[in-house]
Protein backbone atom coordinates (compact mmCIF):
# COMPACT_ATOMS: atom_id res chain seq x y z
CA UNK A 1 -150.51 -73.25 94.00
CA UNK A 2 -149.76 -70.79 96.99
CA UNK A 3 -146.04 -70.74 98.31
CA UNK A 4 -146.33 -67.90 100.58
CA UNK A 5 -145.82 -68.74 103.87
CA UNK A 6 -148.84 -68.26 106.16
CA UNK A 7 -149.14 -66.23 109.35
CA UNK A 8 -148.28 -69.08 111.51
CA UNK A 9 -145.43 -70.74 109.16
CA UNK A 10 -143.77 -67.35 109.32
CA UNK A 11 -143.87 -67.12 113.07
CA UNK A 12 -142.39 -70.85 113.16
CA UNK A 13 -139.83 -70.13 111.28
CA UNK A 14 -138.37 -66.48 112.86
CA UNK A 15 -138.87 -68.69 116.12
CA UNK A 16 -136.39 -71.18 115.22
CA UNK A 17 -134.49 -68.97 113.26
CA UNK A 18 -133.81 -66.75 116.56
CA UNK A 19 -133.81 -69.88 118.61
CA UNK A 20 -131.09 -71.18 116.71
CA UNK A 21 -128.81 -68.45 116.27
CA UNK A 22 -128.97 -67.21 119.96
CA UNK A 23 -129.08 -70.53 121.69
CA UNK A 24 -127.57 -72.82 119.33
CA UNK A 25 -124.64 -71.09 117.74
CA UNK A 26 -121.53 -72.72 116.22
CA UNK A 27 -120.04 -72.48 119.29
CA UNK A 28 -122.04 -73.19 121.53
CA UNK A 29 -123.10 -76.45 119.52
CA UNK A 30 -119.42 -77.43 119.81
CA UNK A 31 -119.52 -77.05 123.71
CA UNK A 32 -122.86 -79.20 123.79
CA UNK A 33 -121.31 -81.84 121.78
CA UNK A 34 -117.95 -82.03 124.21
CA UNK A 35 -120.80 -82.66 126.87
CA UNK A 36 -121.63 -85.94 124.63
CA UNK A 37 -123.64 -86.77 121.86
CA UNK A 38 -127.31 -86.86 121.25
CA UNK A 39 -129.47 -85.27 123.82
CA UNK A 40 -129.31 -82.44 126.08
CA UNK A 41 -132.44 -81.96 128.72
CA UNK A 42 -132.79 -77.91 128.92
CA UNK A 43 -132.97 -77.77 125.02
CA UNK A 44 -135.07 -80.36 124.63
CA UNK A 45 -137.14 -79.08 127.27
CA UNK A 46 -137.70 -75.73 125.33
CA UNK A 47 -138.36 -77.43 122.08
CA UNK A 48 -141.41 -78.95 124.17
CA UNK A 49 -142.60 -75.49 125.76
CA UNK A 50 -142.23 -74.11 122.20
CA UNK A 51 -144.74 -76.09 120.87
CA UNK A 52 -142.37 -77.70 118.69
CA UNK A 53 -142.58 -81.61 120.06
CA UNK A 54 -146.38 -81.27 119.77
CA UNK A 55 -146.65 -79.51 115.66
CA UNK A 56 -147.32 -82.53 113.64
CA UNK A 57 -149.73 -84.27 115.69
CA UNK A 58 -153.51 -83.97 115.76
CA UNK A 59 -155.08 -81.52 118.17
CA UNK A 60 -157.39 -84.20 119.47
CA UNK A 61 -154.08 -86.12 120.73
CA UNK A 62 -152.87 -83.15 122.43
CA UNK A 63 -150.95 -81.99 118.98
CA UNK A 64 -150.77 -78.48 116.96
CA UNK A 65 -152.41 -80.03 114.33
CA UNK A 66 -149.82 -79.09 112.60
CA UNK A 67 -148.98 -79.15 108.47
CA UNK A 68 -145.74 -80.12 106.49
CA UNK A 69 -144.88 -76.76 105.38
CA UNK A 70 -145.29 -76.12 109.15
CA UNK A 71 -142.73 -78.43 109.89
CA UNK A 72 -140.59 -77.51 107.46
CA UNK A 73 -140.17 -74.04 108.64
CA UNK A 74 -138.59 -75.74 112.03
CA UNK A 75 -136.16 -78.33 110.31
CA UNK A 76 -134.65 -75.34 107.73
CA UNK A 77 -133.73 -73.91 111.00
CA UNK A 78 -132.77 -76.97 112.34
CA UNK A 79 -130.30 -77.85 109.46
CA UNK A 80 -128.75 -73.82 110.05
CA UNK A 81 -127.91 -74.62 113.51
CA UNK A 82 -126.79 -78.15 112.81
CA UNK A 83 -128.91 -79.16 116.01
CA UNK A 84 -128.08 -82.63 117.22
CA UNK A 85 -131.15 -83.01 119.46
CA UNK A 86 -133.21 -86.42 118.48
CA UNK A 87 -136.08 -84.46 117.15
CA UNK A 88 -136.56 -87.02 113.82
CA UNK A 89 -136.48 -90.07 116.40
CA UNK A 90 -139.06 -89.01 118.62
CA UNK A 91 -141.38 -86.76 116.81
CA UNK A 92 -141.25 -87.79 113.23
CA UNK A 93 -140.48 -91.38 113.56
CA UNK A 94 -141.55 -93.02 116.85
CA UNK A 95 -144.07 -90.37 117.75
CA UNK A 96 -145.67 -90.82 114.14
CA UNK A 97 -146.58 -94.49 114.56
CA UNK A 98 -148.00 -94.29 117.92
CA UNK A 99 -150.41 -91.40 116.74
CA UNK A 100 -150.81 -93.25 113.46
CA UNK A 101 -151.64 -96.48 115.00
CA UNK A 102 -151.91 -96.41 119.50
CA UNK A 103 -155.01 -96.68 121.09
CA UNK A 104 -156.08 -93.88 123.22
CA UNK A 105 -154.13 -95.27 126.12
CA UNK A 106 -150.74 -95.72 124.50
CA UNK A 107 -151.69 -92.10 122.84
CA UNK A 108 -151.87 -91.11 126.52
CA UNK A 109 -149.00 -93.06 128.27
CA UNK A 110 -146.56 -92.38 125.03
CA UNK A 111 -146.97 -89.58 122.71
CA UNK A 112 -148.34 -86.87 125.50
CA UNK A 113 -145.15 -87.33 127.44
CA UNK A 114 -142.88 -87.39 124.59
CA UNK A 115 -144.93 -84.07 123.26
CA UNK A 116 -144.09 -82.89 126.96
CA UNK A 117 -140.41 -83.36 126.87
CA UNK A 118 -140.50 -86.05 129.61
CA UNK A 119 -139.94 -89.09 127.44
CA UNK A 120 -137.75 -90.54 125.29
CA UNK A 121 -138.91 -92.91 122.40
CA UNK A 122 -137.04 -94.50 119.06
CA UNK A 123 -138.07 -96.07 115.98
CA UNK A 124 -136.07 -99.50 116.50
CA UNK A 125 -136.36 -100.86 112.52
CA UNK A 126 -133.01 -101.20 110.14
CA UNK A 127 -131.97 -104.55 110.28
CA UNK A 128 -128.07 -105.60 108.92
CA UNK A 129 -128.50 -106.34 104.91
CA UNK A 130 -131.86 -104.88 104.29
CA UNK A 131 -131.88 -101.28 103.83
CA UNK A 132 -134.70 -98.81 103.26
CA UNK A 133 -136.87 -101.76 104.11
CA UNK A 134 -140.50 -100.96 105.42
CA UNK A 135 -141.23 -104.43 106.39
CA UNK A 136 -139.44 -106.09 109.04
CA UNK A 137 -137.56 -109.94 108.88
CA UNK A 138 -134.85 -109.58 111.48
CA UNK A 139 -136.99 -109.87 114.58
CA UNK A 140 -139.69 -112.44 115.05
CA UNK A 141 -142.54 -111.85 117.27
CA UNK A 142 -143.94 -115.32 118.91
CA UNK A 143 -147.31 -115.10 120.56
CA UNK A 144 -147.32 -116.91 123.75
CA UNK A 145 -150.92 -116.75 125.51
CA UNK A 146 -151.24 -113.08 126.91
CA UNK A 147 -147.41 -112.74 126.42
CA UNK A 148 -145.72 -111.81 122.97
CA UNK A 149 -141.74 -112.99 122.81
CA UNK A 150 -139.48 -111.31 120.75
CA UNK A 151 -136.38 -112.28 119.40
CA UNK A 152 -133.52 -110.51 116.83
CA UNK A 153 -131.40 -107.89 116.21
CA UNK A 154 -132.00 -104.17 115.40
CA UNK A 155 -129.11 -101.85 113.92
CA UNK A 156 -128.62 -97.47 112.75
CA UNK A 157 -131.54 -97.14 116.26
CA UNK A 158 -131.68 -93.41 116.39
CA UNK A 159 -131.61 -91.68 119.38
CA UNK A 160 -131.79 -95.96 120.72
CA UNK A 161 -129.18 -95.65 123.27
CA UNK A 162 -130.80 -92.17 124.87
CA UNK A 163 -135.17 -93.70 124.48
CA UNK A 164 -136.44 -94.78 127.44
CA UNK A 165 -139.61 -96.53 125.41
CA UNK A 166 -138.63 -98.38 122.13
CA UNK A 167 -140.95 -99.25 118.95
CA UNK A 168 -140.12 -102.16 117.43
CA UNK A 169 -141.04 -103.78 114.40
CA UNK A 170 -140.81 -107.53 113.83
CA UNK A 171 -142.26 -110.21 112.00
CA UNK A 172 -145.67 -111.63 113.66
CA UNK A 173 -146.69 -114.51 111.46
CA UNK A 174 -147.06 -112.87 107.72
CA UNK A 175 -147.52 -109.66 108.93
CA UNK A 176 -145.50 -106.82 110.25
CA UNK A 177 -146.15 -105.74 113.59
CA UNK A 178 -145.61 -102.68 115.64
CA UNK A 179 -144.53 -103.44 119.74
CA UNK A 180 -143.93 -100.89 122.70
CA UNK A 181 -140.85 -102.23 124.63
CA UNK A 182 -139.63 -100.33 127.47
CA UNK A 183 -135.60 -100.16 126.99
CA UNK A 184 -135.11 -101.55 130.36
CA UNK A 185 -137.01 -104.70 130.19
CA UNK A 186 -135.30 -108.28 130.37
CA UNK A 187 -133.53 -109.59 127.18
CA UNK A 188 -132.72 -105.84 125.67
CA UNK A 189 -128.98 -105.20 124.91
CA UNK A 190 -128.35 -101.77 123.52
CA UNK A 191 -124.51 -101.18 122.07
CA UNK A 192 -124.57 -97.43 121.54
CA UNK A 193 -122.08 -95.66 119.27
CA UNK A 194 -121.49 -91.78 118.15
CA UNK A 195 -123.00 -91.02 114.68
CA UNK A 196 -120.19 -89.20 112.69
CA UNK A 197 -122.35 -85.80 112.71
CA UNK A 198 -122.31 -85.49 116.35
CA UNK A 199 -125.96 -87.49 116.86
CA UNK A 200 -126.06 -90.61 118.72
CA UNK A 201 -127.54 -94.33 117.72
CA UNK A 202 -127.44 -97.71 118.78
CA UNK A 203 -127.44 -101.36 117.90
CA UNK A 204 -130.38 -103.21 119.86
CA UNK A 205 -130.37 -107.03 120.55
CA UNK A 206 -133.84 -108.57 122.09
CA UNK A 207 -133.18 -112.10 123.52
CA UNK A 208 -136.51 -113.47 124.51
CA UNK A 209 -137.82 -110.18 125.39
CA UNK A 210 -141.32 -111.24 126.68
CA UNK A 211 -143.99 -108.51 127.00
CA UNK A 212 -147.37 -108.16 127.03
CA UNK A 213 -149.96 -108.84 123.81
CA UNK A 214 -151.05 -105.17 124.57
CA UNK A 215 -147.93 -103.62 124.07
CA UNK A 216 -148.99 -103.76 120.14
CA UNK A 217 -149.62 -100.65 118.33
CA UNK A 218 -152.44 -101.62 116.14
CA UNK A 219 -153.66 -104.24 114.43
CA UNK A 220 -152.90 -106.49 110.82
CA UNK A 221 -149.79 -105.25 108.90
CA UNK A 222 -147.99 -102.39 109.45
CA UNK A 223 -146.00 -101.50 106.88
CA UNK A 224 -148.60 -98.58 105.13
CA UNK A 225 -147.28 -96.66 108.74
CA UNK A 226 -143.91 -97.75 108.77
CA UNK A 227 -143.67 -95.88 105.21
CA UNK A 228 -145.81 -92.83 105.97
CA UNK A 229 -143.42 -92.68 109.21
CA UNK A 230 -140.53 -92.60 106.89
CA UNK A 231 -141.83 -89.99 104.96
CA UNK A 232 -142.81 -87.74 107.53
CA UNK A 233 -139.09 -88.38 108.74
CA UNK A 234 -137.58 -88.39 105.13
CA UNK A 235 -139.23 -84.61 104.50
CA UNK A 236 -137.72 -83.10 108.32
CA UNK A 237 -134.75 -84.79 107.00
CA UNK A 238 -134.96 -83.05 103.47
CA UNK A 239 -135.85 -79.38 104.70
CA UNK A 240 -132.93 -79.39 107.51
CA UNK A 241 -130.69 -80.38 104.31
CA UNK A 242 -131.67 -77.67 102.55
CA UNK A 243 -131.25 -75.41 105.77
CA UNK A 244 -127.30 -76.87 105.43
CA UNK A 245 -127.06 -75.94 101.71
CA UNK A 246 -128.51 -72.36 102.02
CA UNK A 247 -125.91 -71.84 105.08
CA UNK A 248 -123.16 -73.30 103.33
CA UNK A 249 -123.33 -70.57 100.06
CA UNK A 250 -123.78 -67.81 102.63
CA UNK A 251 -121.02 -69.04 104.41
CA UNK A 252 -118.76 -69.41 101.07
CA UNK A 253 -119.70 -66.27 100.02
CA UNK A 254 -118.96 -64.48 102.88
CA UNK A 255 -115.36 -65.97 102.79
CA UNK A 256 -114.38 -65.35 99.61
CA UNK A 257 -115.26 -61.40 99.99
CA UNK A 258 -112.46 -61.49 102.82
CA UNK A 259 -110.26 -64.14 102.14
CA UNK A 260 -107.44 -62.21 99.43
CA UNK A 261 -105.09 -63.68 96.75
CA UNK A 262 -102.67 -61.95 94.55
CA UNK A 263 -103.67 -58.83 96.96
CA UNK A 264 -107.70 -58.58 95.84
CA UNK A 265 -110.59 -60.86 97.49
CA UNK A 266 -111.14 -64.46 95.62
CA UNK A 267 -114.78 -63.50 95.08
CA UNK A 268 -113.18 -61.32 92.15
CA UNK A 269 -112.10 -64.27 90.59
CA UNK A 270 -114.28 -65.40 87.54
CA UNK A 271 -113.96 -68.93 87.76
CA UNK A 272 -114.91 -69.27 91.73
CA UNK A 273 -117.60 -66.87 90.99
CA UNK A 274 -119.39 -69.48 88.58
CA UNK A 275 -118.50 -71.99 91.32
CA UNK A 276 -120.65 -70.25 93.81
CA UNK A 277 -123.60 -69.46 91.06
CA UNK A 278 -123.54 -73.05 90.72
CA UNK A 279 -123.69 -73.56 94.41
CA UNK A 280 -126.62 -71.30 94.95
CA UNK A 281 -128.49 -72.56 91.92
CA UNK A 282 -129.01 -75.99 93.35
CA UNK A 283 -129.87 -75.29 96.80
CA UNK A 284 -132.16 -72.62 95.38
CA UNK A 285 -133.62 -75.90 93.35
CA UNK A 286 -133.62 -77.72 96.50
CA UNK A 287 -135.50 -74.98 98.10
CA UNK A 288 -138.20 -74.98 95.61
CA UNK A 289 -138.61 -78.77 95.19
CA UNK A 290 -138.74 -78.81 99.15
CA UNK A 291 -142.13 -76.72 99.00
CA UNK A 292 -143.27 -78.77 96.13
CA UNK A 293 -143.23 -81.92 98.53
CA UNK A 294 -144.71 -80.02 101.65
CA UNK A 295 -147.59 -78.68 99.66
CA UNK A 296 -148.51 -82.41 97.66
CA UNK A 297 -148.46 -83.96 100.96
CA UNK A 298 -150.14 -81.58 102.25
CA UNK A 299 -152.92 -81.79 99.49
CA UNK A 300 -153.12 -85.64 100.65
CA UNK A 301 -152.35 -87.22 97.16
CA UNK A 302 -150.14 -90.18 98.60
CA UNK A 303 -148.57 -91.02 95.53
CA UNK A 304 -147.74 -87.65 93.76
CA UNK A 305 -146.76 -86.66 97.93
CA UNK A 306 -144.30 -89.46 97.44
CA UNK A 307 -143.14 -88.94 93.85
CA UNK A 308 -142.21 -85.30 94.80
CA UNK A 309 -140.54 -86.55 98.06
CA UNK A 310 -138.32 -88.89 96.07
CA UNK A 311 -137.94 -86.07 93.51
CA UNK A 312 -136.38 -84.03 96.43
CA UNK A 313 -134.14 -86.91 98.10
CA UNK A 314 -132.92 -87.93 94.79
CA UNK A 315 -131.73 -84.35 94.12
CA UNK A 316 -130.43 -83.73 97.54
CA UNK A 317 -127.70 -86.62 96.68
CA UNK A 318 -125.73 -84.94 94.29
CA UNK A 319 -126.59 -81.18 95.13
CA UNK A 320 -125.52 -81.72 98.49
CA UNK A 321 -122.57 -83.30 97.58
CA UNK A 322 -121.91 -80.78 94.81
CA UNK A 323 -122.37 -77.66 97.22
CA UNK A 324 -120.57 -79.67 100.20
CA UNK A 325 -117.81 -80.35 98.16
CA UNK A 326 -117.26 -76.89 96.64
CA UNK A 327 -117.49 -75.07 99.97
CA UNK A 328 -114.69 -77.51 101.34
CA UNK A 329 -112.48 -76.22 98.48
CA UNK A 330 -112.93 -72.79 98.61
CA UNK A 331 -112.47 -72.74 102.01
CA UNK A 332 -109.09 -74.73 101.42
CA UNK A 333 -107.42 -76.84 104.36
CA UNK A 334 -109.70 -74.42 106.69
CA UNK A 335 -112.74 -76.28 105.44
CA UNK A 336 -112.51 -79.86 107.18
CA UNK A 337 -111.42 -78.32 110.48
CA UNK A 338 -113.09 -78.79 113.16
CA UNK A 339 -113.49 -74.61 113.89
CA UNK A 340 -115.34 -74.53 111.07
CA UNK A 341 -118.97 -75.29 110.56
CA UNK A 342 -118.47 -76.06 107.02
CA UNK A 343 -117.10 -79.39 107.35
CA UNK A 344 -119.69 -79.96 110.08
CA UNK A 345 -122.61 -79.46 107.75
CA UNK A 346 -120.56 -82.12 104.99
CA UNK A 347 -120.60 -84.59 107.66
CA UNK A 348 -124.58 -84.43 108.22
CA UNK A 349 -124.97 -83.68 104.12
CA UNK A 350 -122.83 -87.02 103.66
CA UNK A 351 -125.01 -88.85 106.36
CA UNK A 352 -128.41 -87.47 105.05
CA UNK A 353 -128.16 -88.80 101.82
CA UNK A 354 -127.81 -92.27 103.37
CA UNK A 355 -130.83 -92.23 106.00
CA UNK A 356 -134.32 -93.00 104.66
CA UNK A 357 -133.33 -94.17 100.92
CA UNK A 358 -130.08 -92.96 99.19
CA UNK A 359 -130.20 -91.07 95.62
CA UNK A 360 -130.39 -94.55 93.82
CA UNK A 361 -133.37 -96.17 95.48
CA UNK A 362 -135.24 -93.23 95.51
CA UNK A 363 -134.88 -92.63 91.63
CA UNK A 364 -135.95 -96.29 91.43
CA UNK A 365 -139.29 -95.15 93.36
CA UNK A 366 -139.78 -93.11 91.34
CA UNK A 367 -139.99 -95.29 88.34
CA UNK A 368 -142.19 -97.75 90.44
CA UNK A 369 -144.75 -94.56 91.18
CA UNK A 370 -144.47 -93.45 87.15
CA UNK A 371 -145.53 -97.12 86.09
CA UNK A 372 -147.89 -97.79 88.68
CA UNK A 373 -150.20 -94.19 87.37
């Protein structure tokens, strides 16, 4: 198993890297976020003339043709820069689907000008009391001659307050079902609200939304694409995590070599030195289970891609809360300021390990995969 970096992976990531550092500094982050939450046009417009809307989808659709480990090389970055921008909503989870399951004309009218930078799209799923679900109860879908009606309630819609064209899942008979419902059509009430990271989401109601029959993606039950969605999503999710927990032991480091006690640095001090070995050994874990899941799904194995990718979210629970926790404290009362980009990344740590399947269900997947082989 090869886990050097190719040509191309390398060149994604120094891109990011420098994109993130020059253009998306601490600082400047905080200035974007005073602007409001969620979405800013001139950086999402670059992350389209990058290439970097456009990586994981197929050439023929207008894609990179891109790979995991290719993606992951972006989201690292992503999670170093603590970049707000809806990238998981529209690429990995909305833009996923529709190449997964549009015909070439919803390919055409949807993904190309979200791979452009010109459209907004969100993955309108969660539904109150049913979490980590991939089938959907909480909005029915009534066909009506050429007309499909849908009524319900969506809740945790990323990027759902900024999308111009929503995806919707609902319940069509037995099945699952996959609609395109343009945010500003009749019967669509969006509440939006700021995510405690900085991000942006948004509580959808649909009250007799009529639209038409061809506004499906697809055909029979969705839920197979609703899950691969979430995995695409749950691996940018995973690698910009372990972006945070590499960036938070550099950062802890670096502090305790200039912050002095007792008239000597604290990085003299035995015990916080086996504090930060302990910090660096799990993300360094986390790093290494992260190119374990890139390279199974990769290799196309759906189940052992999804046993590692559980392996990796179930681990990211308590090593992010175990490296989140320690840089807070050795930091001291400096660490949950606002000045600091420590406490930042322990807000999108803390919010991580809830999106997509939290440390519990994921170990339970994994028991599910083990007995199903």
């Amino acid at each position: 198993m090869d886990f050097q970096l190719s040509e191309f992976q390398q060149m994604l990531r120094d891109s990011a890297q420098r994109f993130v550092r020059q253009q998306h500094a601490f600082e400047q982050r905080r200035a974007l976020l005073k602007e409001g939450a969620g979405l800013h046009p001139a950086l999402w417009q670059q992350f389209a003339e990058l290439g970097w809307l456009a990586l994981p989808f197929a050439e023929d659709q207008g894609g990179l043709g891109g790979q995991h480990r290719d993606l992951v090389q972006i989201m690292e970055a992503f999670g170093e820069g603590l970049v707000v921008e809806p990238y998981v909503a529209n690429v990995l989870l909305a833009g996923t689907l529709i190449a997964r399951c549009g015909a070439p004309e919803q390919i055409g009218d949807l993904l190309e000008p979200m791979m452009g930078g010109t459209l907004q799209l969100a993955f309108a799923h969660d539904e109150a009391g049913r979490r980590f679900a991939s089938d959907a109860r909480g909005v029915v879908a009534t066909e009506d001659g050429d007309s499909v009606v849908l009524s319900g309630s969506k809740c945790r819609v990323l990027n759902g307050d900024q999308a111009q064209q929503l995806v919707v899942s609902a319940r069509l008979g037995d099945d699952t079902a996959l609609f395109v419902v343009p945010a500003d059509t009749d019967g669509v009430k969006r509440r939006a609200w700021p995510v405690v990271d900085g991000a942006s989401a948004a509580e959808i109601d649909f009250d007799q939304v009529r639209i038409p029959a061809s506004a499906r993606l697809g055909s029979g039950d969705a839920c197979d694409h609703i899950s691969a969605a979430q995995d695409m999503a749950l691996l940018g999710l995973c690698a910009e995590a372990v972006g945070m927990l590499q960036a938070l032991v550099r950062d802890t480091v670096e502090y305790t070599r200039t912050r002095k006690q007792f008239g000597v640095p604290i990085s003299s001090f035995q015990v916080l030195q086996h504090r930060m070995v302990d910090m660096f050994m799990r993300a360094e874990q986390a790093s290494a289970l992260l190119d374990m899941a890139a390279i199974q799904m990769d290799a196309g194995d759906g189940a052992a891609g999804q046993a590692a990718l559980s392996t990796l979210k179930a681990w990211l629970g308590s090593a992010g809360r175990l490296v989140g926790q320690q840089a807070v404290q050795l930091h001291g009362g400096m660490g949950v300021t606002e000045e600091l980009r420590v406490g930042h990344y322990f807000k999108r740590l803390t919010l991580i390990e809830q999106l997509l399947g939290n440390e519990d269900w994921h170990l339970r997947r994994l028991d599910r995969l083990s007995s199903a082989a």
